[in-house]
Protein backbone atom coordinates (compact mmCIF):
# COMPACT_ATOMS: atom_id res chain seq x y z
CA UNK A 1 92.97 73.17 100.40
CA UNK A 2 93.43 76.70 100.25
CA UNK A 3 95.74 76.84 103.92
CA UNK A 4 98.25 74.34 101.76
CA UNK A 5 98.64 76.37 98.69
CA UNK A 6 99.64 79.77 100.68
CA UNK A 7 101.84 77.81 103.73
CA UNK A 8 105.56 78.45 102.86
CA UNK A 9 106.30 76.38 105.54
CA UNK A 10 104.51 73.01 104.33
CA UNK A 11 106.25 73.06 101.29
CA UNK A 12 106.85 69.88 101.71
CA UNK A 13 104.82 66.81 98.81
CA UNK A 14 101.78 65.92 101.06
CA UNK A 15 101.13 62.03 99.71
CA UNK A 16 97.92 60.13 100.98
CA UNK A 17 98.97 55.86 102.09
CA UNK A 18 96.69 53.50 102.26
CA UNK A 19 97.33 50.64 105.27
CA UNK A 20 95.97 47.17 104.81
CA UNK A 21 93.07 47.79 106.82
CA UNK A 22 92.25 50.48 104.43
CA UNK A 23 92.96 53.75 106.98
CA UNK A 24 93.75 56.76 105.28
CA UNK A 25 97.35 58.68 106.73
CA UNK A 26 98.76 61.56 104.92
CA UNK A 27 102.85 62.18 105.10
CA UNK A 28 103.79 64.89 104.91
CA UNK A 29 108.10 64.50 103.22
CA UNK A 30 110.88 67.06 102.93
CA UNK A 31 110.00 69.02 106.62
CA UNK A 32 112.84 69.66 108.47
CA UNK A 33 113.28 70.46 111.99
CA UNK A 34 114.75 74.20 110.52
CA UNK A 35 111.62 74.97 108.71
CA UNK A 36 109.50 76.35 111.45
CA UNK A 37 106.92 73.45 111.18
CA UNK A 38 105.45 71.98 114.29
CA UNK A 39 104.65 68.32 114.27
CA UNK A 40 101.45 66.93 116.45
CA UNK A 41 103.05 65.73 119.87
CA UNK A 42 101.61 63.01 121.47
CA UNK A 43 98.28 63.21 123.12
CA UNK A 44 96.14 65.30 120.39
CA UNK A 45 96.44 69.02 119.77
CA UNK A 46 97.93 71.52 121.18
CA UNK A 47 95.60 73.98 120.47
CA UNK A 48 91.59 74.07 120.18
CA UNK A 49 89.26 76.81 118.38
CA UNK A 50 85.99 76.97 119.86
CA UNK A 51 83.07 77.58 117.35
CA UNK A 52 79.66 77.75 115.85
CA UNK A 53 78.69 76.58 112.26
CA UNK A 54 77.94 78.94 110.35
CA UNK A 55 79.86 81.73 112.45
CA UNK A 56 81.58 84.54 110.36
CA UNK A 57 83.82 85.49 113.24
CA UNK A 58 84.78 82.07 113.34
CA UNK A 59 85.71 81.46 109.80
CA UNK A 60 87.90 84.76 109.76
CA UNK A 61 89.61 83.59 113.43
CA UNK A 62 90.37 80.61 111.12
CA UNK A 63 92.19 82.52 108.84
CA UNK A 64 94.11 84.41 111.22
CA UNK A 65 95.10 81.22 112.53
CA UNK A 66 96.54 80.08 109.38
CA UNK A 67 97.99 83.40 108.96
CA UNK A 68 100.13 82.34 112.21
CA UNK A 69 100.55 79.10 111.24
CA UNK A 70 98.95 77.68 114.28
CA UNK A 71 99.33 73.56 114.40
CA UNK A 72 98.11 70.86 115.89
CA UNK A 73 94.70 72.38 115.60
CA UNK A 74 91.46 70.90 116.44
CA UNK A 75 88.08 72.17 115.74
CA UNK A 76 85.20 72.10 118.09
CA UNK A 77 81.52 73.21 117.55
CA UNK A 78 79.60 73.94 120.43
CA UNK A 79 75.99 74.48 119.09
CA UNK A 80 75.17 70.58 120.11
CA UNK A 81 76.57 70.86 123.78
CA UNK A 82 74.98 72.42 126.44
CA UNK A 83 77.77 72.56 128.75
CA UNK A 84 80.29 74.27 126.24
CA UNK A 85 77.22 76.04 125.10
CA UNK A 86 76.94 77.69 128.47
CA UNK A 87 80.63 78.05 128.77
CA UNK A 88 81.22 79.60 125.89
CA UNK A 89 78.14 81.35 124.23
CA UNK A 90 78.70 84.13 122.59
CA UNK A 91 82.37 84.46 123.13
CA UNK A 92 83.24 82.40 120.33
CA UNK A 93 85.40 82.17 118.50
CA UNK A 94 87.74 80.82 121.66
CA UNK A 95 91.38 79.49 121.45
CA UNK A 96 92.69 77.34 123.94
CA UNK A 97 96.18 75.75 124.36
CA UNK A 98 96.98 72.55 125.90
CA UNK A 99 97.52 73.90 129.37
CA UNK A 100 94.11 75.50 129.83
CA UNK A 101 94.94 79.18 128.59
CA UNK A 102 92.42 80.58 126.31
CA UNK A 103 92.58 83.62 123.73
CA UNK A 104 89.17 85.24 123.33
CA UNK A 105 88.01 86.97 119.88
CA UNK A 106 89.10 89.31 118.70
CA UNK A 107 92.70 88.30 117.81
CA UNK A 108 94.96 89.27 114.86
CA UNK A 109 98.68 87.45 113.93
CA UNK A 110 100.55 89.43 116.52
CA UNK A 111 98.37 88.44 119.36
CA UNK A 112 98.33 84.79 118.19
CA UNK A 113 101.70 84.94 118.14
CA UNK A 114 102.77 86.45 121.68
CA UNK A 115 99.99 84.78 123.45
CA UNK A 116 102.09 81.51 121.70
CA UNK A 117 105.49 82.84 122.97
């Protein structure tokens, strides 16, 4: 995972558990509340990229987010929905936050980061 091997702030050993019922987990050990990590709250993610498969934009709006160190990110393809279809179009790549705000494309680090803040 190529977002784990750059991330000086998940320097942390990432070790995959296995439950009884045979669930995968993955722990992530040695994070502190100093390190600038952000842990999933409760409820799902905090943030959501809107996106197409196969969409260049979207794969480099991916890497910008990992440049900020975005978390609690969730991944949603529109090409199968007609509603977000129509919503969103061609204005994907989209990022939205928990509280309805959404960043269009284009966006660089900066941007990410004050529309964050």
């Amino acid at each position: 995972m190529p977002i784990l091997k750059t991330s000086n702030v998940l320097t942390a050993m990432i070790a995959k558990l296995r439950v009884s019922d045979g669930a995968l987990f993955y722990a992530v050990a040695g994070a502190s509340l100093e390190c600038g990590a952000t842990f999933p709250k409760a409820g799902g993610p905090v943030f959501t990229l809107f996106q197409r498969d196969d969409c260049h934009l979207c794969d480099q709006a991916l890497a910008v987010l990992a440049q900020a160190r975005v978390a609690d990110l969730d991944s949603v393809f529109i090409d199968e929905d007609t509603a977000l279809e129509a919503r969103y179009g061609l204005r994907v790549p989209v990022l939205r936050d928990a509280q309805g705000r959404e960043l269009d494309w284009p966006f660089d680090v900066a941007a990410v980061d004050a529309w964050i803040r």
